[in-house]
Protein backbone atom coordinates (compact mmCIF):
# COMPACT_ATOMS: atom_id res chain seq x y z
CA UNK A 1 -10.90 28.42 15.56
CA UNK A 2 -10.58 24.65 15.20
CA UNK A 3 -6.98 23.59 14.36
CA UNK A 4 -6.13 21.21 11.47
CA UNK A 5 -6.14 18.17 11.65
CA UNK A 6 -2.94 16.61 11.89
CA UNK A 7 -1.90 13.97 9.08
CA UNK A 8 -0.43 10.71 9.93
CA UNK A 9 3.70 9.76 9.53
CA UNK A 10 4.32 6.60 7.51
CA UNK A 11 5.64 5.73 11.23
CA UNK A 12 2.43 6.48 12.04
CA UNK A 13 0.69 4.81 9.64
CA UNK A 14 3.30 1.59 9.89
CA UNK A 15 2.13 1.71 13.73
CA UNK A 16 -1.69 1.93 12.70
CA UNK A 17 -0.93 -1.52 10.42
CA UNK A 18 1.30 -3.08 13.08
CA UNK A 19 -1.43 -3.03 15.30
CA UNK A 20 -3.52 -5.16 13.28
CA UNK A 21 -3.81 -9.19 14.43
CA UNK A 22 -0.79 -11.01 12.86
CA UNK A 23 1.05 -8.96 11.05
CA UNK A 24 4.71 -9.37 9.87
CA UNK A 25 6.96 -6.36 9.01
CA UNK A 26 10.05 -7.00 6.73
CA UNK A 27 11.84 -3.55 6.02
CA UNK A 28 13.65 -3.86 2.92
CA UNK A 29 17.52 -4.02 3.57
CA UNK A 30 20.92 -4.94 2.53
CA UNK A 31 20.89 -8.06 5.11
CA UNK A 32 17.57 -8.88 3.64
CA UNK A 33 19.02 -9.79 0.08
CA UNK A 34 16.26 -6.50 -1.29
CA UNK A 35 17.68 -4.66 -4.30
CA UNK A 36 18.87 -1.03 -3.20
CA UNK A 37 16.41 0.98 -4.71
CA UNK A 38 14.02 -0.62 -2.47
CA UNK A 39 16.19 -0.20 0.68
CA UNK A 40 13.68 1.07 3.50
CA UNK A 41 11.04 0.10 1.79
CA UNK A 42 8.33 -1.40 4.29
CA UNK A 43 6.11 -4.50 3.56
CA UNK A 44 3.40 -5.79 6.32
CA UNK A 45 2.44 -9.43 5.65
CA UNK A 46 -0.06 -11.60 7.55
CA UNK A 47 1.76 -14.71 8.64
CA UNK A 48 4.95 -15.62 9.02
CA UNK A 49 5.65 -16.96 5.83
CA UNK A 50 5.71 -13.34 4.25
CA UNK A 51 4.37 -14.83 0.77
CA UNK A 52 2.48 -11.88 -0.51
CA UNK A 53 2.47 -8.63 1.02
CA UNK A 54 -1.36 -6.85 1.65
CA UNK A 55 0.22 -3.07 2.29
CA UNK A 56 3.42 -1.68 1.62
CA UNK A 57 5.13 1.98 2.88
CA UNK A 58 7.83 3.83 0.34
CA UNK A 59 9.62 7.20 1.03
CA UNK A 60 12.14 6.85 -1.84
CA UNK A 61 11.59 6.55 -5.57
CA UNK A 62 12.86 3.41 -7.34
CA UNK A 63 15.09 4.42 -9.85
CA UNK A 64 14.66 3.00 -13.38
CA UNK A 65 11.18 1.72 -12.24
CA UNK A 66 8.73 3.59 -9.92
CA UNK A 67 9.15 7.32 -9.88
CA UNK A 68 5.75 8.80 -11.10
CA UNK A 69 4.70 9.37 -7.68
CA UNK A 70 8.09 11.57 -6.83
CA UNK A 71 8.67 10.52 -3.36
CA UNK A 72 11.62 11.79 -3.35
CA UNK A 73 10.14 14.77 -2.22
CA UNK A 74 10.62 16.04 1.88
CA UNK A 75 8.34 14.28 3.96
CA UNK A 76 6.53 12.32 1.04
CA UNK A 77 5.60 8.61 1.37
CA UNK A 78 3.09 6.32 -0.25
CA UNK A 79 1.04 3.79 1.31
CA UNK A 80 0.03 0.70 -1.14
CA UNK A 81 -2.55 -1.21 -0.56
CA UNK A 82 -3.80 -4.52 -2.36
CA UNK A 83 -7.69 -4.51 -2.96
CA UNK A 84 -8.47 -7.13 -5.32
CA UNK A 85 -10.17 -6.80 -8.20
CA UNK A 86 -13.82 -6.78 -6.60
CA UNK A 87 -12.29 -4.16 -4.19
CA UNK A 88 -10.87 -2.39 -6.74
CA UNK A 89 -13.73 -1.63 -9.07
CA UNK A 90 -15.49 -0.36 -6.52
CA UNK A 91 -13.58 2.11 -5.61
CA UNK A 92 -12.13 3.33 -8.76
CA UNK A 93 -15.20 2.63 -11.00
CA UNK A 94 -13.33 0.31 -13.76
CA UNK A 95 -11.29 -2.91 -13.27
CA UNK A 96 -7.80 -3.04 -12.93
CA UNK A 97 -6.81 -4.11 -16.41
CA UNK A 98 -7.84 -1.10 -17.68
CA UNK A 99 -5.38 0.56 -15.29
CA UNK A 100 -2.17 0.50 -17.90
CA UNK A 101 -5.37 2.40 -20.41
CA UNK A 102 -6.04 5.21 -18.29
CA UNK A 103 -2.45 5.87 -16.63
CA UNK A 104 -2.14 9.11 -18.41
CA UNK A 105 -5.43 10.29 -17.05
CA UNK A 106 -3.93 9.99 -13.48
CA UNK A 107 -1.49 12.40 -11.52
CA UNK A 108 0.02 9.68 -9.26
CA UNK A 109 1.93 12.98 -7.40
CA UNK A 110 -0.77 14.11 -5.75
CA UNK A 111 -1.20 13.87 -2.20
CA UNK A 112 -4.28 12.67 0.27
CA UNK A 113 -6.44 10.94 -2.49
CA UNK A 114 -6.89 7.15 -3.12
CA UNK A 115 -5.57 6.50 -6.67
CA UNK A 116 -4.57 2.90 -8.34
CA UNK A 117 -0.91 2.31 -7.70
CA UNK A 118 1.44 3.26 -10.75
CA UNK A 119 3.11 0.04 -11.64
CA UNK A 120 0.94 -2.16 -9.34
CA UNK A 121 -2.65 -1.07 -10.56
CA UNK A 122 -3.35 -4.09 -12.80
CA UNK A 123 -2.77 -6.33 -9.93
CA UNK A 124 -5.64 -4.19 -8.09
CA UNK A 125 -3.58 -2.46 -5.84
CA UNK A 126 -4.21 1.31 -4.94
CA UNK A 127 -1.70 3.84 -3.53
CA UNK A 128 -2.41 7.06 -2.17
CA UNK A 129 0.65 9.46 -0.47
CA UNK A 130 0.77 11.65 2.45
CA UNK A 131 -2.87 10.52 3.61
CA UNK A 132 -4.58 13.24 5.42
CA UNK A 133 -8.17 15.09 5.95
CA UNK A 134 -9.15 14.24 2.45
CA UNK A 135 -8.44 10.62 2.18
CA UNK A 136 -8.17 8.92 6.12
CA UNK A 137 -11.04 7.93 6.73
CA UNK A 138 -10.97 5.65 3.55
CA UNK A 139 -7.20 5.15 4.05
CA UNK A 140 -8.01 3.35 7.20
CA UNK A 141 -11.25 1.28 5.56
CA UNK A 142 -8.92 0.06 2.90
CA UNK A 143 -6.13 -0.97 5.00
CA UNK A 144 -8.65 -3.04 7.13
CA UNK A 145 -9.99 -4.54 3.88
CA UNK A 146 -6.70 -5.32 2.50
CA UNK A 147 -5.58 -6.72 6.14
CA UNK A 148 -8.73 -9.07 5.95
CA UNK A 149 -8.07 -9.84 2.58
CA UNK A 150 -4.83 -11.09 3.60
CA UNK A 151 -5.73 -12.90 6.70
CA UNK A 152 -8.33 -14.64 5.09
CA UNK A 153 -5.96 -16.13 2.02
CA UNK A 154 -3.33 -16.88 5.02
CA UNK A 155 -5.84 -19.07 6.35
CA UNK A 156 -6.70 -21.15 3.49
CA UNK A 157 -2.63 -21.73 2.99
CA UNK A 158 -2.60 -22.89 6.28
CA UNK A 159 -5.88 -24.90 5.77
CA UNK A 160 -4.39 -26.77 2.61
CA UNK A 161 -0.67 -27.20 4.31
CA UNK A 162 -2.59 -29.13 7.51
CA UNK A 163 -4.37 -31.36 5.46
């Protein structure tokens, strides 16, 4: 009998974005002026000007403001992901301002599947925790997306600062 598949670690994850061409990591911290409930937070930027982060890693709720995807459960962590809006339609069949419309029709809790982010899904970004058998291989299409996304609007800031 075949064992199960094993699912990824958000340190394993983390390493799977690290490993992408020129990304930044800024962990949320004290020293790094972030608010505490956002205090280990992870945020992968392309460039090092960290101006808009493309994918973002959270074990712990944020009080007051994020906790509809209770990660304060053992072992649970979210991966977020921005897709754009093009991006985003695609894969959720509607565009993301209708996000805040059909937030009651989504269990942001559940684990391994794609969803729009919580908070974040009228910006088009998606979130899905504890990715495993059911969601990977899409996990790691989106990340690539989102880290192309990013390199390619890093580019034209660095195209427009030259000139």
């Amino acid at each position: 009998m075949a064992a199960e598949p094993v699912s990824p670690t958000a340190d394993g994850i983390a390493e799977r974005i690290l490993a992408l061409p020129e990304v930044e990591l800024l962990v949320a911290t004290e020293e790094s002026g972030a608010p505490e409930v956002a205090w280990g937070w992870r945020f992968f930027y392309v460039g090092p000007d960290r101006r808009l982060p493309f994918a973002t890693i959270g074990e712990s709720d944020m009080a007051g403001f994020d906790e509809d995807s209770r990660l304060h459960r053992p072992g649970v962590f979210r991966l977020n992901l921005d897709l754009g809006r093009r991006e985003f339609a695609r894969v959720f069949g509607y565009p993301p301002a209708e996000s805040d419309d059909r937030r009651a029709s989504v269990d942001v809790s559940v684990l391994d599947v794609v969803l729009p982010h919580p908070v974040y899904g009228t910006a088009a970004w998606a979130c899905v925790l504890n990715p495993g058998p059911r969601s990977l291989a899409e996990v790691e299409r989106l990340i690539a997306y989102a880290h192309q996304r990013a390199r390619e609007r890093h580019r034209r800031t660095s195209d427009r600062r030259s000139t």
